[in-house]
PDB file of N, CA and C in Angstrom:
ATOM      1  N   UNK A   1       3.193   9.933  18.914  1.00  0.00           N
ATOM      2  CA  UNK A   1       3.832  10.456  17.721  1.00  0.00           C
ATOM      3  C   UNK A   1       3.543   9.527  16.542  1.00  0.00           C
ATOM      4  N   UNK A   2       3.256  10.126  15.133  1.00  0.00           N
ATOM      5  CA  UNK A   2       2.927   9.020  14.243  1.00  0.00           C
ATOM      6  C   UNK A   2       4.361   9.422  12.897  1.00  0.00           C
ATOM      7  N   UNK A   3       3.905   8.348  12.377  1.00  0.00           N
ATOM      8  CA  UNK A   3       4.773   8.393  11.341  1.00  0.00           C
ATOM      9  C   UNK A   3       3.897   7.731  10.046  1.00  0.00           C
ATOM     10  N   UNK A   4       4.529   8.272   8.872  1.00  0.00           N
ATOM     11  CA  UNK A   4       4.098   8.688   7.783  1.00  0.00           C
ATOM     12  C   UNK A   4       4.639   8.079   6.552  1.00  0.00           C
ATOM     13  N   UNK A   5       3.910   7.588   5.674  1.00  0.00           N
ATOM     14  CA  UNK A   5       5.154   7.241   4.144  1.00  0.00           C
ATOM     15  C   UNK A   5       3.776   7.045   2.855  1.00  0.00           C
ATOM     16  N   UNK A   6       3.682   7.492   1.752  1.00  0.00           N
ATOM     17  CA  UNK A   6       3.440   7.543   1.137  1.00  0.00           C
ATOM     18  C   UNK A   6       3.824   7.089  -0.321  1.00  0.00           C
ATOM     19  N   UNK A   7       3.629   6.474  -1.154  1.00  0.00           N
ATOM     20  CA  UNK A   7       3.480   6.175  -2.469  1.00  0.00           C
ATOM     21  C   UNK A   7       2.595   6.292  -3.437  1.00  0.00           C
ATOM     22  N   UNK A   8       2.845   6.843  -4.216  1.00  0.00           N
ATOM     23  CA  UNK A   8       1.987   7.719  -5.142  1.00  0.00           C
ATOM     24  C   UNK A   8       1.993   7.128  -6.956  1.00  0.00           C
ATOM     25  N   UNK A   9       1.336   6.583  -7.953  1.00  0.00           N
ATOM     26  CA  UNK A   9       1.045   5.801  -8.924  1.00  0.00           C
ATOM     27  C   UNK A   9       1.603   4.580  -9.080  1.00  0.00           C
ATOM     28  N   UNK A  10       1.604   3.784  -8.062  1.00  0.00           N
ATOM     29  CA  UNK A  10       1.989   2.178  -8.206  1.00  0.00           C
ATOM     30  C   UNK A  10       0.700   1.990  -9.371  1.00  0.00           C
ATOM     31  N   UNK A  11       1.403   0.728 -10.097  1.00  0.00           N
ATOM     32  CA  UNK A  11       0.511  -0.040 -11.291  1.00  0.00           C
ATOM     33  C   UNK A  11       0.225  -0.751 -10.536  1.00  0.00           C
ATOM     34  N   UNK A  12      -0.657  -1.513  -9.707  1.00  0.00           N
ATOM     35  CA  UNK A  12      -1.570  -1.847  -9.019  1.00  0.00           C
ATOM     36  C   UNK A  12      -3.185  -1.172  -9.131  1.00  0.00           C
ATOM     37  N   UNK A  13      -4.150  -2.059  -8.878  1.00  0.00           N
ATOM     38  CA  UNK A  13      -5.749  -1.986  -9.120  1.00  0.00           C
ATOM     39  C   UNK A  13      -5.727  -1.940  -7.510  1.00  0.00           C
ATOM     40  N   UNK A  14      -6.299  -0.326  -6.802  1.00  0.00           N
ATOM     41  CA  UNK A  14      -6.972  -0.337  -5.613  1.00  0.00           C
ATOM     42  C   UNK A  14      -7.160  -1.402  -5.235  1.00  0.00           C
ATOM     43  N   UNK A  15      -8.416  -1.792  -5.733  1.00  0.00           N
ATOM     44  CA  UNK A  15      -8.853  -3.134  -5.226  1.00  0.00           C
ATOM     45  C   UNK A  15      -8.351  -4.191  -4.946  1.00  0.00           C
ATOM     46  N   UNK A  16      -7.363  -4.519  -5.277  1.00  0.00           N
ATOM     47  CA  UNK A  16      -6.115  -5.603  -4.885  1.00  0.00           C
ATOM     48  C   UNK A  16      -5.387  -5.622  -3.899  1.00  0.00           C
ATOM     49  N   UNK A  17      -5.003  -3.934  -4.189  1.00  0.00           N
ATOM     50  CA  UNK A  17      -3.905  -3.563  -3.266  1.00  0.00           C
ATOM     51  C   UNK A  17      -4.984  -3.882  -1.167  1.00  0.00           C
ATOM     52  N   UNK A  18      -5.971  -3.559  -1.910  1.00  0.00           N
ATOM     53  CA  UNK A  18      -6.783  -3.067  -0.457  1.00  0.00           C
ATOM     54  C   UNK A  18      -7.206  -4.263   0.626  1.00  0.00           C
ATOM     55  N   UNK A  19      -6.854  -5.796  -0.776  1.00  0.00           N
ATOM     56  CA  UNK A  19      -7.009  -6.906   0.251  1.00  0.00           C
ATOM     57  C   UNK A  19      -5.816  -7.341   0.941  1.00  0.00           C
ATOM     58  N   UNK A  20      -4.622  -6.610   0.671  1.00  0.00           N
ATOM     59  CA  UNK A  20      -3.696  -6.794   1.280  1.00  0.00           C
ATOM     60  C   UNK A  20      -3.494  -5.945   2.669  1.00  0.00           C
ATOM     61  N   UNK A  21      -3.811  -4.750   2.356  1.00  0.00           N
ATOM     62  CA  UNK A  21      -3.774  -3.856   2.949  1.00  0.00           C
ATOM     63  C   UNK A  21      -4.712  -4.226   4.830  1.00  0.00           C
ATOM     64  N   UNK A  22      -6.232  -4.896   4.357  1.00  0.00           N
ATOM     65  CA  UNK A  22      -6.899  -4.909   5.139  1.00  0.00           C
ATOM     66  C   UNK A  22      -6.028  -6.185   6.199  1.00  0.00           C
ATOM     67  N   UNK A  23      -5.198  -7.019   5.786  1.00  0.00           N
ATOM     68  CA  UNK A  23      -4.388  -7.846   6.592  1.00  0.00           C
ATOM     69  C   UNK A  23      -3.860  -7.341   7.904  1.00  0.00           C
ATOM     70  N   UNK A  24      -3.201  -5.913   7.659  1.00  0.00           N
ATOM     71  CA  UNK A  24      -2.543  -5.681   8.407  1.00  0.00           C
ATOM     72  C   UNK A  24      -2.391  -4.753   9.151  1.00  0.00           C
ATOM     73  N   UNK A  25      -3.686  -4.288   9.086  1.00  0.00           N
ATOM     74  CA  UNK A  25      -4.182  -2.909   9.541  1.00  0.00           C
ATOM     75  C   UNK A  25      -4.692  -3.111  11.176  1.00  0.00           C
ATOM     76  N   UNK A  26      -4.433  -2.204  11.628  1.00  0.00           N
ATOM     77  CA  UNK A  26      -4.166  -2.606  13.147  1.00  0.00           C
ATOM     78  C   UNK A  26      -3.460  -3.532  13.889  1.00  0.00           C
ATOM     79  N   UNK A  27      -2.235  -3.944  13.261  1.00  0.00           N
ATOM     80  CA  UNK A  27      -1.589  -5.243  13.616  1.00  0.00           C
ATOM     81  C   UNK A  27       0.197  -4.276  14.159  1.00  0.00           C
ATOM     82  N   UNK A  28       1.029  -4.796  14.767  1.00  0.00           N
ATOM     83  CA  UNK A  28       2.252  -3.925  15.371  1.00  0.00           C
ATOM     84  C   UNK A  28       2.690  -4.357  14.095  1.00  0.00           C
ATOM     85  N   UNK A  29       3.710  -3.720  13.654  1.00  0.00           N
ATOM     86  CA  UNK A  29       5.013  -3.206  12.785  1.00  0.00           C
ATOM     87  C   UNK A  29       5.394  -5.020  12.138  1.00  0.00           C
ATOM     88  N   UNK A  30       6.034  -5.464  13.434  1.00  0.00           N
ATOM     89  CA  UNK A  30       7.071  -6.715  13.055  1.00  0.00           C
ATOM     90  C   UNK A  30       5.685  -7.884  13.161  1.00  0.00           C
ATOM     91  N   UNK A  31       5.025  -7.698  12.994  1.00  0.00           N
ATOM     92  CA  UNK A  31       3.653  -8.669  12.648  1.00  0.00           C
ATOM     93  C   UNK A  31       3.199  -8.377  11.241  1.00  0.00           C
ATOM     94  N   UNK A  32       3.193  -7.447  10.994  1.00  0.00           N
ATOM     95  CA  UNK A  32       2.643  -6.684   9.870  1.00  0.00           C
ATOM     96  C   UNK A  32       3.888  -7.133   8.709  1.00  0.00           C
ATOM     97  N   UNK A  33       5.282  -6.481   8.861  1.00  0.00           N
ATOM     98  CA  UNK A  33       6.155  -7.011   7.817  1.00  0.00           C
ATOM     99  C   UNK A  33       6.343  -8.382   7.715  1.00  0.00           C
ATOM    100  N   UNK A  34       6.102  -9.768   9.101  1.00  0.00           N
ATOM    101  CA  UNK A  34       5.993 -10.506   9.353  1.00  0.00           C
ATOM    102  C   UNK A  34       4.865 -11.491   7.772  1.00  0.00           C
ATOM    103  N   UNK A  35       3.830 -10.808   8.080  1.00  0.00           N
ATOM    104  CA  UNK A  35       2.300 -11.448   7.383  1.00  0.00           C
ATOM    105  C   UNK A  35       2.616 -10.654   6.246  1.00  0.00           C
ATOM    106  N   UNK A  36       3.261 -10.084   6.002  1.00  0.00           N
ATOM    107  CA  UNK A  36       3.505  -9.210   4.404  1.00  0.00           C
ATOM    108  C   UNK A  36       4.485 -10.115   3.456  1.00  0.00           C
ATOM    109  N   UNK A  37       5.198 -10.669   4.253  1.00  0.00           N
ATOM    110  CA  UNK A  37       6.408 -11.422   3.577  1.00  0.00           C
ATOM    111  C   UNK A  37       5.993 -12.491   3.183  1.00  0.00           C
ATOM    112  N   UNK A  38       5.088 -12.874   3.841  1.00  0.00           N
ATOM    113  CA  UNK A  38       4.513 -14.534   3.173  1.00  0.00           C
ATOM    114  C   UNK A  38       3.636 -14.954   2.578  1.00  0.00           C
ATOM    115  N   UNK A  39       2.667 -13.259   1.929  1.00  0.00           N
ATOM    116  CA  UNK A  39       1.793 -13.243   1.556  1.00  0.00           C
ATOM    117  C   UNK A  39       1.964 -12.749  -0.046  1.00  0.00           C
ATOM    118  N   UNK A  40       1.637 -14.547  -0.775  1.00  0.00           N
ATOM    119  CA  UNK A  40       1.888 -14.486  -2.258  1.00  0.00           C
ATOM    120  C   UNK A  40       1.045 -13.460  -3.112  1.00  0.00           C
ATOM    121  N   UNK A  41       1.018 -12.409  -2.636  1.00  0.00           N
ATOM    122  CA  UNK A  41       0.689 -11.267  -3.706  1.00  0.00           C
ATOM    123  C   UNK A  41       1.393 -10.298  -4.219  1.00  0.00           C
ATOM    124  N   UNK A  42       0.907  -9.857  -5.221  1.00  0.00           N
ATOM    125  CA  UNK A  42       1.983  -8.417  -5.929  1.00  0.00           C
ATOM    126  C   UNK A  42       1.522  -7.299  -4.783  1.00  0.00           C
ATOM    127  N   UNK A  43       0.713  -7.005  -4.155  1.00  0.00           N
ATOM    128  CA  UNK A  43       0.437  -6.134  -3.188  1.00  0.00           C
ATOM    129  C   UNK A  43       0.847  -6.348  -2.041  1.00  0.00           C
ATOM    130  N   UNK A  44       1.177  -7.014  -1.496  1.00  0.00           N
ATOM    131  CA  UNK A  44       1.989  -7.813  -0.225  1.00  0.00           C
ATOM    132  C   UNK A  44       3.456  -6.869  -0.584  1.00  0.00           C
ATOM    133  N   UNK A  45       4.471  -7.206  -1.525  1.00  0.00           N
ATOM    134  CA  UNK A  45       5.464  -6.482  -1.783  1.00  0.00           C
ATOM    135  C   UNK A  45       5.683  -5.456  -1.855  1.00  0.00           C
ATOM    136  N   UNK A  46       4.622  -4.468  -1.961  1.00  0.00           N
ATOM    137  CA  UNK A  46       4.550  -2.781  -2.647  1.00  0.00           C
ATOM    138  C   UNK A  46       4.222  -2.307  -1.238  1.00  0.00           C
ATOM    139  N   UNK A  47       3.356  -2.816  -0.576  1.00  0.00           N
ATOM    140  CA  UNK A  47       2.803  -2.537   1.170  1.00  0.00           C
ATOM    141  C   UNK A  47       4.201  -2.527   1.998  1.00  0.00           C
ATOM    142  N   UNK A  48       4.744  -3.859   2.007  1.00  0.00           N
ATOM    143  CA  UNK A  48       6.055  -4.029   2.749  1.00  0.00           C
ATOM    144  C   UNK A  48       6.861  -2.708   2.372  1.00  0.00           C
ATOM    145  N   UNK A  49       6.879  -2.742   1.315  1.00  0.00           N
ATOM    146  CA  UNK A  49       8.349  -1.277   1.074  1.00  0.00           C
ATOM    147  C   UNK A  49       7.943  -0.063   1.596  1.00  0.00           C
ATOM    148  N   UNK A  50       6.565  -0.263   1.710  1.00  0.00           N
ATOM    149  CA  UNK A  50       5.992   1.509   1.979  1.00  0.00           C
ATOM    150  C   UNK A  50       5.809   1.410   4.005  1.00  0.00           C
ATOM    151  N   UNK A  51       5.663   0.057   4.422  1.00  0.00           N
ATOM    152  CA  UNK A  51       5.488  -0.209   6.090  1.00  0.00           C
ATOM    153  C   UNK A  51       7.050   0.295   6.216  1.00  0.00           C
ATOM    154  N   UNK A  52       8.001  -0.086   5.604  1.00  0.00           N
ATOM    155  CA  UNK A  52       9.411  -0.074   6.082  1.00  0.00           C
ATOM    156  C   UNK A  52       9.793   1.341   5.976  1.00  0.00           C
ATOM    157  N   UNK A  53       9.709   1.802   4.786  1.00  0.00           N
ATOM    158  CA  UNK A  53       9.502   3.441   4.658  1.00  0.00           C
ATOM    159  C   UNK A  53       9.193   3.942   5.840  1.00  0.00           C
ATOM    160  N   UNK A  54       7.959   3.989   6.482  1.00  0.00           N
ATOM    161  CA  UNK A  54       7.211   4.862   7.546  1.00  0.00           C
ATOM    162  C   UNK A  54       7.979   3.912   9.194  1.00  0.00           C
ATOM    163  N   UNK A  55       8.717   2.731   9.136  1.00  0.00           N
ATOM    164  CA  UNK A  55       9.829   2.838  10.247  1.00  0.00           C
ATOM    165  C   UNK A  55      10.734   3.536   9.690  1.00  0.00           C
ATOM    166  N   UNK A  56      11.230   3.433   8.888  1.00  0.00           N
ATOM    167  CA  UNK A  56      12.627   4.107   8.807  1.00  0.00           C
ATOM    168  C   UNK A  56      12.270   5.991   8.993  1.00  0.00           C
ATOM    169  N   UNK A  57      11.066   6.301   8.839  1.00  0.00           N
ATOM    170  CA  UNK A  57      11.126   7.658   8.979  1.00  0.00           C
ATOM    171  C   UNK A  57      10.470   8.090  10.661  1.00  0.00           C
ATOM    172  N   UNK A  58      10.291   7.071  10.940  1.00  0.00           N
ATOM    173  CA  UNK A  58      10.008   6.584  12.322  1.00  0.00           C
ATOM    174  C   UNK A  58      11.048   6.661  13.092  1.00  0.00           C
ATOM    175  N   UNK A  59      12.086   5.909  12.907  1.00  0.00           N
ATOM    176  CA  UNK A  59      13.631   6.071  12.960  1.00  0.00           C
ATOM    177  C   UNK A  59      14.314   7.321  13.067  1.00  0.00           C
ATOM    178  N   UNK A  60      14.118   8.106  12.397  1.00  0.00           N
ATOM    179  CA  UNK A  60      14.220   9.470  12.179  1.00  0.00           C
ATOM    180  C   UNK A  60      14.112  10.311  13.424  1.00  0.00           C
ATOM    181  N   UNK A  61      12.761  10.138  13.874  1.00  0.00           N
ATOM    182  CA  UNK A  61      12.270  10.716  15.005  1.00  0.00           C
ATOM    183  C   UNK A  61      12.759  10.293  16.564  1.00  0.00           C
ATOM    184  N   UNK A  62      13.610  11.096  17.472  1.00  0.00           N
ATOM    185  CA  UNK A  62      14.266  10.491  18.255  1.00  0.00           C
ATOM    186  C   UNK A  62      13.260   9.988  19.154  1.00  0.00           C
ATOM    187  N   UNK A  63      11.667  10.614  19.573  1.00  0.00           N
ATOM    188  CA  UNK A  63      11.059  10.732  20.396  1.00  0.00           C
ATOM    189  C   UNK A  63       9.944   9.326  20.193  1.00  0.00           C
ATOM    190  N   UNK A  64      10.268   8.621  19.087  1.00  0.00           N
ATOM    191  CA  UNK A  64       9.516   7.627  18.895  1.00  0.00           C
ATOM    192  C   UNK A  64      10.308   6.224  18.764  1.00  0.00           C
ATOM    193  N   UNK A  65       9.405   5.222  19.921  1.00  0.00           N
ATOM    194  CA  UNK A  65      10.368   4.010  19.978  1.00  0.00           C
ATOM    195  C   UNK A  65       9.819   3.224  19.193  1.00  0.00           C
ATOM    196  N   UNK A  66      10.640   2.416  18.272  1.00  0.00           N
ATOM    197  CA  UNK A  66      10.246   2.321  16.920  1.00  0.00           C
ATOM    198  C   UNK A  66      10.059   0.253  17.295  1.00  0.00           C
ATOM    199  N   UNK A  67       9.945  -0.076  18.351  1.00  0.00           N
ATOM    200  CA  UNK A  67       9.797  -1.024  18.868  1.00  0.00           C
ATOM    201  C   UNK A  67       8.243  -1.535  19.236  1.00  0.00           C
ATOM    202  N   UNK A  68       7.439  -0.106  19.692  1.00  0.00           N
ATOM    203  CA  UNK A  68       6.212  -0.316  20.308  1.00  0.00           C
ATOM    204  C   UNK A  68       4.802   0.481  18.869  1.00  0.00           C
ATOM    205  N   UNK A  69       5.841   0.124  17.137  1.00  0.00           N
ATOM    206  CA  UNK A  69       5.097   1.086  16.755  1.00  0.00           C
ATOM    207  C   UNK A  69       3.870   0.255  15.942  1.00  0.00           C
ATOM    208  N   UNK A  70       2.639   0.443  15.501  1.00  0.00           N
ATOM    209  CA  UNK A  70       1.467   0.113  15.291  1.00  0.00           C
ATOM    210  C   UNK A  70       1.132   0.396  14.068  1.00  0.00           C
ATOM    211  N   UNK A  71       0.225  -0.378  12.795  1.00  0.00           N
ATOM    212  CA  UNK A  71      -0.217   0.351  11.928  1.00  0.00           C
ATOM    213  C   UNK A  71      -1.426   0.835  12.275  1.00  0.00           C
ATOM    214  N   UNK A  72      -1.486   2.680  12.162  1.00  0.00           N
ATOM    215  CA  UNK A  72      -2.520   2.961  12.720  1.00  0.00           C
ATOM    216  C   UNK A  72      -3.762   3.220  11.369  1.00  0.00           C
ATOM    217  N   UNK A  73      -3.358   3.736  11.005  1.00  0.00           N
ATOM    218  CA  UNK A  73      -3.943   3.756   9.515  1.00  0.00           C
ATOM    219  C   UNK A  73      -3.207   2.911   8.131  1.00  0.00           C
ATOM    220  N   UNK A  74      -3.824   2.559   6.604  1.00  0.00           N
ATOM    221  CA  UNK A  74      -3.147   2.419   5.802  1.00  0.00           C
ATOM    222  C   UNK A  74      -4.397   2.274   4.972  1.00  0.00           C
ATOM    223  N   UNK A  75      -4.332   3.189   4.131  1.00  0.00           N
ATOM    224  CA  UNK A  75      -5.505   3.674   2.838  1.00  0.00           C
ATOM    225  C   UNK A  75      -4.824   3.013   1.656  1.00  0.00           C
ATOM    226  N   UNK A  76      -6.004   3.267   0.525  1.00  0.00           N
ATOM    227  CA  UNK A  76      -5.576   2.838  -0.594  1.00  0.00           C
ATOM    228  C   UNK A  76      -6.465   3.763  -1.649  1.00  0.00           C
ATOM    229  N   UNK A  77      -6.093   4.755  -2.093  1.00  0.00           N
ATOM    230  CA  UNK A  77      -6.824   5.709  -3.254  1.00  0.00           C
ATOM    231  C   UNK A  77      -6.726   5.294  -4.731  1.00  0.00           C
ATOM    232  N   UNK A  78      -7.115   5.447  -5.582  1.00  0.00           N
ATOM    233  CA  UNK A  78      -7.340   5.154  -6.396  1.00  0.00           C
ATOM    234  C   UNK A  78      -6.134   6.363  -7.354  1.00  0.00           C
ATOM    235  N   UNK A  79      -5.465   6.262  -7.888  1.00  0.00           N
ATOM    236  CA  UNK A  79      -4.769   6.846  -8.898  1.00  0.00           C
ATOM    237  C   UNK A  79      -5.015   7.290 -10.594  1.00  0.00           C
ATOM    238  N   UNK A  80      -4.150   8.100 -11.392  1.00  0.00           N
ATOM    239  CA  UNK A  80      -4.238   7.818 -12.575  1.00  0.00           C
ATOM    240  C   UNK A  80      -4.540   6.760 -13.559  1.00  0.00           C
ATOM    241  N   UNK A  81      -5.554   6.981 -14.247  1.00  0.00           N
ATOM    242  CA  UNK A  81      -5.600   5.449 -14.905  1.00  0.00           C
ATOM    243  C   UNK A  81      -5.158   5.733 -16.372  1.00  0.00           C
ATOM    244  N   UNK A  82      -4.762   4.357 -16.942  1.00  0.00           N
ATOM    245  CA  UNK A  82      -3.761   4.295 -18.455  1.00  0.00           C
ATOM    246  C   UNK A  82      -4.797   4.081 -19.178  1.00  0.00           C
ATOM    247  N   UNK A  83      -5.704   4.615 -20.282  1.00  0.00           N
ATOM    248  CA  UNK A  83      -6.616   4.211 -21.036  1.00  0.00           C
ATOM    249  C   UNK A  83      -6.093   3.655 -22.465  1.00  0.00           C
ATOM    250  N   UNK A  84      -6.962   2.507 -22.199  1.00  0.00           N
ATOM    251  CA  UNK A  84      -6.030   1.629 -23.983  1.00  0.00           C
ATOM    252  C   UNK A  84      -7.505   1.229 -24.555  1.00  0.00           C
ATOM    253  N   UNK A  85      -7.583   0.670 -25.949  1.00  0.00           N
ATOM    254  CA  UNK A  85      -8.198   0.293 -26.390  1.00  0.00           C
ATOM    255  C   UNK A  85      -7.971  -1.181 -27.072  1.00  0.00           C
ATOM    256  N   UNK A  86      -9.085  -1.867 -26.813  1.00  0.00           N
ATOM    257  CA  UNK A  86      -9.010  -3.262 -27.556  1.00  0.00           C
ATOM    258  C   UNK A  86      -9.867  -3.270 -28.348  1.00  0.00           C
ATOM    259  N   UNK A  87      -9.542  -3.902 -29.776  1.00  0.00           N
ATOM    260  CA  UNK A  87     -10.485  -4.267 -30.523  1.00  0.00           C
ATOM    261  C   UNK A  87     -11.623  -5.638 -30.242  1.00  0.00           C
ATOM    262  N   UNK A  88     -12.863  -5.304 -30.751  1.00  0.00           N
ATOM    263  CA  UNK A  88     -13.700  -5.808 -30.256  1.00  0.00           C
ATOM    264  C   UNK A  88     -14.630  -6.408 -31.959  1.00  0.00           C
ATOM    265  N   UNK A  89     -15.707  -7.143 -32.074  1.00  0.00           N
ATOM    266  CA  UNK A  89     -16.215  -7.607 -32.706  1.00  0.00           C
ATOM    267  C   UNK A  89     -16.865  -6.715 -33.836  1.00  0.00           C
ATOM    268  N   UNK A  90     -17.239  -6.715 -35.113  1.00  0.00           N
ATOM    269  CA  UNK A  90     -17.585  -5.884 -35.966  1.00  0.00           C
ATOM    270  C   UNK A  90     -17.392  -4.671 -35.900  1.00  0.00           C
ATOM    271  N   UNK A  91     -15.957  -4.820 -36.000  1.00  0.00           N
ATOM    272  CA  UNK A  91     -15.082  -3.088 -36.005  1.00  0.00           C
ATOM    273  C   UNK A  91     -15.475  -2.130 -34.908  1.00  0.00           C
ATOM    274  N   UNK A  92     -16.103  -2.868 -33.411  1.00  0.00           N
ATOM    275  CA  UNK A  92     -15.893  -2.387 -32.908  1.00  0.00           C
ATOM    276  C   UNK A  92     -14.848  -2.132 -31.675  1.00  0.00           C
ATOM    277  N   UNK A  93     -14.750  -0.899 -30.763  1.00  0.00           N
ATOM    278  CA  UNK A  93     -13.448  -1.287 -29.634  1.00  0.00           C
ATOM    279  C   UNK A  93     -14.113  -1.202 -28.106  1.00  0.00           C
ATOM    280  N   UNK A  94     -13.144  -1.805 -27.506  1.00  0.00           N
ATOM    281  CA  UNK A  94     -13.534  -1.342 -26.094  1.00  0.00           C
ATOM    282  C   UNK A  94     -12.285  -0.873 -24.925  1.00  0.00           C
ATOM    283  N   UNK A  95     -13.020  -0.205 -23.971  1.00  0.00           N
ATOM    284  CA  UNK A  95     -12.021   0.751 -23.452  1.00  0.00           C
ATOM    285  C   UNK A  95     -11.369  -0.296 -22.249  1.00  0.00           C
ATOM    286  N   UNK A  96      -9.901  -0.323 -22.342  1.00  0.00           N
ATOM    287  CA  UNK A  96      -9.447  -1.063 -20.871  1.00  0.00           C
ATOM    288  C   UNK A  96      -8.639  -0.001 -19.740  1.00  0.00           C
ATOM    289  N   UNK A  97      -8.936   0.109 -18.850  1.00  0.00           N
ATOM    290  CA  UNK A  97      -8.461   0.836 -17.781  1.00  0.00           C
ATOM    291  C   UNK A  97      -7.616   0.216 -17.077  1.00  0.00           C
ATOM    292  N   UNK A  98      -6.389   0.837 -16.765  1.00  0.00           N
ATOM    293  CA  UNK A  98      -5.006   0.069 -15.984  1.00  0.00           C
ATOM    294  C   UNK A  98      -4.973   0.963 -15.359  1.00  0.00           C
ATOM    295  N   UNK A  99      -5.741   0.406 -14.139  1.00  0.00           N
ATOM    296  CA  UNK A  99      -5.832   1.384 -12.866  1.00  0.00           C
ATOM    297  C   UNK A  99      -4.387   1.220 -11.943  1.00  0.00           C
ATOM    298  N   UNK A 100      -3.969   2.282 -11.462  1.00  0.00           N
ATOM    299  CA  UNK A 100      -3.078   2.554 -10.434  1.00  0.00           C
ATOM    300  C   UNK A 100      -3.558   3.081  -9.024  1.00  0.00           C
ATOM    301  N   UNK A 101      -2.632   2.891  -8.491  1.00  0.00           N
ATOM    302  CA  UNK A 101      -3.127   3.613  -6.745  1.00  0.00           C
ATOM    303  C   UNK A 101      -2.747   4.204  -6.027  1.00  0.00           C
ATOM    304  N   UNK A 102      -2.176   5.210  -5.056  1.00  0.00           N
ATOM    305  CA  UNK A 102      -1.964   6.178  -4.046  1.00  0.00           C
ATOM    306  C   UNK A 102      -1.991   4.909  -2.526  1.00  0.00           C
ATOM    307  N   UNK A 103      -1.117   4.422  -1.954  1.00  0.00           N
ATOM    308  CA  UNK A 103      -0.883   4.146  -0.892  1.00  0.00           C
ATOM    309  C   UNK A 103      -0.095   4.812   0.312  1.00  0.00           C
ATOM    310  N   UNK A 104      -1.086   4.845   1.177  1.00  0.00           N
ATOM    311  CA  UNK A 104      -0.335   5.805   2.424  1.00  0.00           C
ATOM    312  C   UNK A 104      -0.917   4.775   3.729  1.00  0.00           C
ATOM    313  N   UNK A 105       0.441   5.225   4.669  1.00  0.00           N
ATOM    314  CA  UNK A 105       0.798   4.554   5.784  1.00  0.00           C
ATOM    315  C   UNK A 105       1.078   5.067   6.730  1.00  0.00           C
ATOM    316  N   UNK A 106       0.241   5.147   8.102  1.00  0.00           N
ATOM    317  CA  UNK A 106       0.248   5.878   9.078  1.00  0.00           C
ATOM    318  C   UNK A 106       0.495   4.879  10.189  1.00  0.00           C
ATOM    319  N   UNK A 107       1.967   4.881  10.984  1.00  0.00           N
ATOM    320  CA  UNK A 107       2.111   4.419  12.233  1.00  0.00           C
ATOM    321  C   UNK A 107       1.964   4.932  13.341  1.00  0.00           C
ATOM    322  N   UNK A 108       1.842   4.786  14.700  1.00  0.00           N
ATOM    323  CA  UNK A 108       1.733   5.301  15.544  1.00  0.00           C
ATOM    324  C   UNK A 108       2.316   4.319  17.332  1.00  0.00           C
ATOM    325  N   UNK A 109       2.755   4.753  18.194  1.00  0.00           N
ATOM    326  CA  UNK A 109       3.209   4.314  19.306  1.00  0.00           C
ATOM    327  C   UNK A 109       1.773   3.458  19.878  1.00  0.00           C
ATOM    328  N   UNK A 110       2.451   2.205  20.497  1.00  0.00           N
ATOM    329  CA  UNK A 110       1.394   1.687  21.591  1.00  0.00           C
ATOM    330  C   UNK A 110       0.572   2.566  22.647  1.00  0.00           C
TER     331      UNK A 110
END
């Protein structure tokens, strides 16, 4: 049985989020929130809330023991981006992108 949790336009850059992400991917549950907690990144924190999410909906499910559960998947998509402009040298500008991301989290039983 798997379980599921999703977050959808965190201000986070994919790419950030995804070196966190790759930590803990295939690792059990209480290893995973374990190496999430001590890991000084802004993506470390946003991962943890969304691992705990997919136990607690894990939890939910009577048929799943939320003891033996695994990260089986955990993606990182790329989201809406905020387009701004900075000024740049002889009146000209340039474009800055404040990328966001789509994180989803798939657990599953030993």
């Amino acid at each position: 049985m798997e379980a599921k949790a999703v977050v959808k336009n965190i201000r986070i850059s994919p790419q950030k989020a995804r070196l966190v992400a790759d930590m803990i991917r295939g690792k059990q549950v209480d290893n995973a929130l374990n190496t999430l907690k001590f890991t000084p990144k802004k993506g470390a924190r946003i991962i943890r809330k969304v691992v705990e999410s997919a136990v607690a909906n894990a939890s939910q499910n009577e048929a799943i023991d939320v003891d033996t559960l695994f990260v089986k998947k955990i993606f990182i998509d790329g989201g809406p981006m905020l387009k701004r402009i900075r000024p740049r040298a002889m009146g000209r500008a340039s474009r800055i992108l404040k990328r966001s991301s789509h994180i989803t989290v798939v657990l599953d039983e030993m």
